[in-house]
C-alpha atoms as a PDB file:
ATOM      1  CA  UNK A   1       0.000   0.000   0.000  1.00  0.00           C
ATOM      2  CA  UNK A   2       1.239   3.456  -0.506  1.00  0.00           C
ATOM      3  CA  UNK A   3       1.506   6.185   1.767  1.00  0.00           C
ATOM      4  CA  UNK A   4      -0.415   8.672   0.066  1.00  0.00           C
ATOM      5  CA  UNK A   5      -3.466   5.415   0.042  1.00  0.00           C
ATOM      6  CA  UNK A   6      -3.155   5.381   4.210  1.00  0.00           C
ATOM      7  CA  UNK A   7      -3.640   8.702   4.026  1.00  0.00           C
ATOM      8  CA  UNK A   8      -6.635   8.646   2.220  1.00  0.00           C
ATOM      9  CA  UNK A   9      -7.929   5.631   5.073  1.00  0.00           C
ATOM     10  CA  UNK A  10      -6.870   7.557   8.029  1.00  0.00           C
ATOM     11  CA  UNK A  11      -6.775  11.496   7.320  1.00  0.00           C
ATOM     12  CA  UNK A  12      -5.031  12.343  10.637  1.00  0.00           C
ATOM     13  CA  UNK A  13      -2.252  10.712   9.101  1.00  0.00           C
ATOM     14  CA  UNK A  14       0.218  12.418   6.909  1.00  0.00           C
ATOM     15  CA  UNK A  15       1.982   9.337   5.515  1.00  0.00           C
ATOM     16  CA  UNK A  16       3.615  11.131   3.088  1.00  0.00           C
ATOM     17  CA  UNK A  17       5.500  13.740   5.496  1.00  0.00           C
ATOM     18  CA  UNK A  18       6.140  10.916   7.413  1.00  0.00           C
ATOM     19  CA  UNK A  19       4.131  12.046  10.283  1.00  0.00           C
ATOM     20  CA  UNK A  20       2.326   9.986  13.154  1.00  0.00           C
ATOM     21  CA  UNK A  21      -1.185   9.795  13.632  1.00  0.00           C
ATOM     22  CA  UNK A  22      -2.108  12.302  16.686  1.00  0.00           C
ATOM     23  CA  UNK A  23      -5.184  11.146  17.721  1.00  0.00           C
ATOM     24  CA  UNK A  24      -7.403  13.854  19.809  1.00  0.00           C
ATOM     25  CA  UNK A  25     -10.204  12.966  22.630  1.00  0.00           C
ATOM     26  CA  UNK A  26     -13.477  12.003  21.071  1.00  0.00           C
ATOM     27  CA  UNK A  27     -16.002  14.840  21.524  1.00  0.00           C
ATOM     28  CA  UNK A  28     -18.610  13.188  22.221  1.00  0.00           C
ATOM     29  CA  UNK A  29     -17.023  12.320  25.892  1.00  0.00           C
ATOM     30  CA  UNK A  30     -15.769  14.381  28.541  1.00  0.00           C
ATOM     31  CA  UNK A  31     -12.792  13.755  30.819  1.00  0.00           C
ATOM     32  CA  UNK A  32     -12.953  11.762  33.718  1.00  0.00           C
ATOM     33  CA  UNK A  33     -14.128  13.707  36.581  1.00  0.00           C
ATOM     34  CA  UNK A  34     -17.325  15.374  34.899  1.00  0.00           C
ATOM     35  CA  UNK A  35     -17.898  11.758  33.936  1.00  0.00           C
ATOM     36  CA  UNK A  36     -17.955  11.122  37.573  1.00  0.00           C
ATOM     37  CA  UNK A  37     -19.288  14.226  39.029  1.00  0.00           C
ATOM     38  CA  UNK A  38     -22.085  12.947  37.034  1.00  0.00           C
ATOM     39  CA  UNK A  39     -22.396   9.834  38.235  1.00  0.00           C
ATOM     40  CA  UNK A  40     -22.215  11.248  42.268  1.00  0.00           C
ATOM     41  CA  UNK A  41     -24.756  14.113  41.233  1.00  0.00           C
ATOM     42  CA  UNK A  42     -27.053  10.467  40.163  1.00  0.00           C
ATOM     43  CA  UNK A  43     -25.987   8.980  43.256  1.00  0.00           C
ATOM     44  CA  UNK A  44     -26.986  12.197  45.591  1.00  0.00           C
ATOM     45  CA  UNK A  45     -30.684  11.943  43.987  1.00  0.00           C
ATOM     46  CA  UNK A  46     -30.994   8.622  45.045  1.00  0.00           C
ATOM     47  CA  UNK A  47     -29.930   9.609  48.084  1.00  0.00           C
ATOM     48  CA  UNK A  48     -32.494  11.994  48.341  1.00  0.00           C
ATOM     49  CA  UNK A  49     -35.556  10.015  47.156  1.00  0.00           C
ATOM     50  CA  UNK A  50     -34.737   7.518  49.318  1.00  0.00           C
ATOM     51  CA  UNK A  51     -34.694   9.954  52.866  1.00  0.00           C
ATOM     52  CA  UNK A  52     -38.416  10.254  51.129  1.00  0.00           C
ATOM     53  CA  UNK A  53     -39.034   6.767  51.030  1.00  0.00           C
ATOM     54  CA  UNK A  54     -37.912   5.642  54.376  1.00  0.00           C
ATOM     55  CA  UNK A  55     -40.728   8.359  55.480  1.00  0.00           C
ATOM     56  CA  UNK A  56     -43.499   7.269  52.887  1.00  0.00           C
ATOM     57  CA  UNK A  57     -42.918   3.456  54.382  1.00  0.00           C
ATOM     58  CA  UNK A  58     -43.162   4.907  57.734  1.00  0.00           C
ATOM     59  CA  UNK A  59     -46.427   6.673  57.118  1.00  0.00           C
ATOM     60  CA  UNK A  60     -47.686   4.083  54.262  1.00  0.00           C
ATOM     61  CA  UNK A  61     -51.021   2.728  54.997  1.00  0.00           C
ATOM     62  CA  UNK A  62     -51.224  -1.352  55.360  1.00  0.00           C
ATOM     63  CA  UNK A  63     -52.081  -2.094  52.189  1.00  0.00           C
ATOM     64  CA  UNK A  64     -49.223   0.378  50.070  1.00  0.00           C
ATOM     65  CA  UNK A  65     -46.581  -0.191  52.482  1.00  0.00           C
ATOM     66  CA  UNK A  66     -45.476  -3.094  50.307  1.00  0.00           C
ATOM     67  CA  UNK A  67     -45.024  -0.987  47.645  1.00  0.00           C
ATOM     68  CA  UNK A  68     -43.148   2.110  49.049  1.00  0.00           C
ATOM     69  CA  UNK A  69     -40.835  -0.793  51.078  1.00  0.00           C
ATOM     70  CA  UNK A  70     -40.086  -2.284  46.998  1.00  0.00           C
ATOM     71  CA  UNK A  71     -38.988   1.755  46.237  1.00  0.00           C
ATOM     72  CA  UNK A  72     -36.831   1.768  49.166  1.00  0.00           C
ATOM     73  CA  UNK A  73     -35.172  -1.395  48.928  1.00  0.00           C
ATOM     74  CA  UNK A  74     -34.395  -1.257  45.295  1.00  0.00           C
ATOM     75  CA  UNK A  75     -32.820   2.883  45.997  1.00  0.00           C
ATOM     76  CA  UNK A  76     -30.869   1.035  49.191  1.00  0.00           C
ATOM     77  CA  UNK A  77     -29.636  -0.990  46.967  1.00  0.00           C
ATOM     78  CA  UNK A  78     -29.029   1.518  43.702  1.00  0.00           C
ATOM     79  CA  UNK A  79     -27.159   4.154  46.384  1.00  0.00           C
ATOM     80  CA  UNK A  80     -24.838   1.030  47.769  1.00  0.00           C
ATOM     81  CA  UNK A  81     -24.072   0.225  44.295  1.00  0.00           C
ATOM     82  CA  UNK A  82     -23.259   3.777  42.872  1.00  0.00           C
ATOM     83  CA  UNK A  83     -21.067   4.530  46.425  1.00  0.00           C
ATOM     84  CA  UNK A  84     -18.695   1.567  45.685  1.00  0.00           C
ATOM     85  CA  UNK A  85     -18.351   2.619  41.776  1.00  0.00           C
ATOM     86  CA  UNK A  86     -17.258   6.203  43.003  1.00  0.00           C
ATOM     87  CA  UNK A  87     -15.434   4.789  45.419  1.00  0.00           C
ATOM     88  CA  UNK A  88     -13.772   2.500  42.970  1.00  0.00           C
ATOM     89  CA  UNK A  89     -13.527   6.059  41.208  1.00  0.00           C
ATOM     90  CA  UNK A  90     -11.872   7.428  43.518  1.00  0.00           C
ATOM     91  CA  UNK A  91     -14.134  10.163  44.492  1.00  0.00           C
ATOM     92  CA  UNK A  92     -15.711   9.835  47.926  1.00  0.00           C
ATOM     93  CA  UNK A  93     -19.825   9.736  47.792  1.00  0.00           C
ATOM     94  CA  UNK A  94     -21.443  11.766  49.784  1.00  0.00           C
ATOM     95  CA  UNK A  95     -23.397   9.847  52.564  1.00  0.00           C
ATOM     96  CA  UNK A  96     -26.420  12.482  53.438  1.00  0.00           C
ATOM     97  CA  UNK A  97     -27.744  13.867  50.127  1.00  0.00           C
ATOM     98  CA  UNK A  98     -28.724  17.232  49.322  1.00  0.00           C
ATOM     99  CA  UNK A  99     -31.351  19.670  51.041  1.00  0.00           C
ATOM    100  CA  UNK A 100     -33.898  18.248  48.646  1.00  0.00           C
ATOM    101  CA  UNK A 101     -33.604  14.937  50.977  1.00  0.00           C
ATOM    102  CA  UNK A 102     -34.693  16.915  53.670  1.00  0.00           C
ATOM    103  CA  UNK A 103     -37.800  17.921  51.646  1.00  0.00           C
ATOM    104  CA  UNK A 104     -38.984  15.045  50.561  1.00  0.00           C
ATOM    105  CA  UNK A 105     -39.010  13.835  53.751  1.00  0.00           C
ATOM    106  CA  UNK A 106     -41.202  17.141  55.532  1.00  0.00           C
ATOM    107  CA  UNK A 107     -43.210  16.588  52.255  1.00  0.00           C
ATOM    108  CA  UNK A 108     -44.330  12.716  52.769  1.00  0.00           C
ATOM    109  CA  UNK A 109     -44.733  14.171  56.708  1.00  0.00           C
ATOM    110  CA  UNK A 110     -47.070  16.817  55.710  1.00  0.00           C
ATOM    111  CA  UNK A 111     -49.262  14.780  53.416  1.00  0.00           C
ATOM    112  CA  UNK A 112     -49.677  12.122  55.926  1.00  0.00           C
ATOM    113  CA  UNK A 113     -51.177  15.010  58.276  1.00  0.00           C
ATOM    114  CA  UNK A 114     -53.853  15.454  55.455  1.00  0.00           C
ATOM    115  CA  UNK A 115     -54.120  12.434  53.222  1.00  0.00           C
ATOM    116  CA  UNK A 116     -53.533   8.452  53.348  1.00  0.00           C
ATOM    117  CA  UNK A 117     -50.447   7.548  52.138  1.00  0.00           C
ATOM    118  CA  UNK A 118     -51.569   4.577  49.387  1.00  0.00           C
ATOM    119  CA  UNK A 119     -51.673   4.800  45.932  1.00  0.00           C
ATOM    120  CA  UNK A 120     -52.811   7.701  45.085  1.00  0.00           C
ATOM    121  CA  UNK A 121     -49.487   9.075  45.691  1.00  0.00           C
ATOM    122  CA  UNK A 122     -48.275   7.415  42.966  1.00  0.00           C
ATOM    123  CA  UNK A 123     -48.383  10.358  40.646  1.00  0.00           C
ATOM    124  CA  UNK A 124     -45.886  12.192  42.807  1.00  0.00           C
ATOM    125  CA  UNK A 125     -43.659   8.928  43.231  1.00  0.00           C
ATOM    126  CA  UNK A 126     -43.397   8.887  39.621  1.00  0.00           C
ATOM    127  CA  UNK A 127     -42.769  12.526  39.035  1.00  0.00           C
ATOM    128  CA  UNK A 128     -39.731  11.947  42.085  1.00  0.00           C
ATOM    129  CA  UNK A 129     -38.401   8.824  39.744  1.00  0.00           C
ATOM    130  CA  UNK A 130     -38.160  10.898  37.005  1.00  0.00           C
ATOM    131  CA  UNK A 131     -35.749  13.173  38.941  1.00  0.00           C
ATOM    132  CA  UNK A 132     -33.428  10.472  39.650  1.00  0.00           C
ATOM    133  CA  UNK A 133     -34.249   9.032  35.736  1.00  0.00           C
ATOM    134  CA  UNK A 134     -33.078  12.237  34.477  1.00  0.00           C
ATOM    135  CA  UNK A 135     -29.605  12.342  36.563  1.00  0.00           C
ATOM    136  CA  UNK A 136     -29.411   8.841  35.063  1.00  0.00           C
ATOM    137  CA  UNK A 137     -29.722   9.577  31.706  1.00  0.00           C
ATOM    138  CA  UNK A 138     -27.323  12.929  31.978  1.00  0.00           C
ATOM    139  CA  UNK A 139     -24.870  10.578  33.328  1.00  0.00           C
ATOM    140  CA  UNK A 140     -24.806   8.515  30.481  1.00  0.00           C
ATOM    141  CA  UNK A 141     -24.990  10.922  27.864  1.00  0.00           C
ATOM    142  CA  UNK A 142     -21.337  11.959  28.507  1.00  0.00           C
ATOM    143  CA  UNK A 143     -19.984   8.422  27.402  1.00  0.00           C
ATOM    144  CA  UNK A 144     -19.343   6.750  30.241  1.00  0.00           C
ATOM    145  CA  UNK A 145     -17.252   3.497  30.594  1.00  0.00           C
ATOM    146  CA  UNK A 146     -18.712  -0.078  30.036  1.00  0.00           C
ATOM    147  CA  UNK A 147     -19.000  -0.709  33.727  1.00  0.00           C
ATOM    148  CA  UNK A 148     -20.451   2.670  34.447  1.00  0.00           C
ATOM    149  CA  UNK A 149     -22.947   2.689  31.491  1.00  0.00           C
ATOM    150  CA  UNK A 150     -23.929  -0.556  32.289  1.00  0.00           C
ATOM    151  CA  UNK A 151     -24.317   0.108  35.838  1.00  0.00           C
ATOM    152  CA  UNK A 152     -26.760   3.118  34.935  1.00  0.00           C
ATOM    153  CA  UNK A 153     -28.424   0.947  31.891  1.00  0.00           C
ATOM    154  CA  UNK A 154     -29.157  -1.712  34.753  1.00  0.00           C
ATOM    155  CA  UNK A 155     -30.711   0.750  37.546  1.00  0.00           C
ATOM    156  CA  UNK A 156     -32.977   3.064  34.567  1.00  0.00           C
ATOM    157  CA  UNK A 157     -34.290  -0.386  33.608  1.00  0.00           C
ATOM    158  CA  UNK A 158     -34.748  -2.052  37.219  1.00  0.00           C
ATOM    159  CA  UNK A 159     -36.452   1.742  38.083  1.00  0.00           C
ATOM    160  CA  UNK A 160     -38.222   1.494  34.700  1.00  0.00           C
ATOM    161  CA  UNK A 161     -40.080  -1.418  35.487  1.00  0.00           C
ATOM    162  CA  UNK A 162     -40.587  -0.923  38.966  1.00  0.00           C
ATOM    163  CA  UNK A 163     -42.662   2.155  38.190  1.00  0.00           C
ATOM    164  CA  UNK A 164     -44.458   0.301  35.042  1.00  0.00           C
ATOM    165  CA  UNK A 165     -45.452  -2.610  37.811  1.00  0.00           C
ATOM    166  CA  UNK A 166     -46.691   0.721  40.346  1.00  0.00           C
ATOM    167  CA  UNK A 167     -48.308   2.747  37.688  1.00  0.00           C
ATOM    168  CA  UNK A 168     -52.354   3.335  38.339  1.00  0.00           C
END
């Protein structure tokens, strides 16, 4: 093959000045730590929606307390899981959330002075999943690795389906 013929199947390449190819980031992901920050701004929402869950299976009535406990255990287990990738990151997770934690527990508390906590609540569940769904999806959208995409693939889907089962 002739140089001027690589040229033509790898442009970056100059064969015929002899240069090497110089190969630049791919645009379509950013460096590491946004990747990550990312990932730990997922990781707080869960955080955060789960504070509101350990409330809403407090104040759950009989019959829907089944259902909030599914929320909580599956976002117990999501938060564990996204911890020990940032860890594995090396970027510490943060271990209380953000202020919004804090509301959504005062809100579940408040509601429960007024309303039964059952399924109609499910509207505002599913407006709360799509929160964390959308800190998801940012996270992946930024080319992630295998493990990590796969690890946010797996919880959209397990959260997916979990509402899909809860939806009125």
């Amino acid at each position: 093959m002739k140089p001027t013929e690589i040229k033509h199947l790898h442009p970056k390449l100059d064969a015929a000045a002899g240069e090497t190819v110089t190969t630049s980031p791919d645009p379509g992901i950013n460096p590491g730590e946004d990747r990550v920050a990312l990932i730990a701004e997922a990781h707080t929402r869960v955080l955060d929606i789960t504070e509101g869950f350990e409330k809403l299976t407090e104040k759950a009535e009989p019959d829907f307390r089944p259902v909030a406990e599914t929320y909580l255990f599956m976002h117990r287990k999501h938060e564990a899981e996204l911890a020990a990738y940032l860890r594995q990151c090396g970027h510490e997770p943060d271990n209380d959330g953000s202020f919004f934690g804090a509301v959504n527990r005062a809100l579940v508390e408040m509601r429960s002075w007024f309303e039964e906590v059952d399924d109609a609540v499910m509207d505002r569940i599913i407006q709360g999943e799509k929160h964390v769904l959308d800190a998801y999806e940012n996270a992946r959208n930024v080319g992630q690795t295998v493990e990590a995409n796969a690890l946010l693939t797996r919880h959209m889907s397990e959260l997916d389906r979990l509402m899909q089962k809860h939806a009125g």
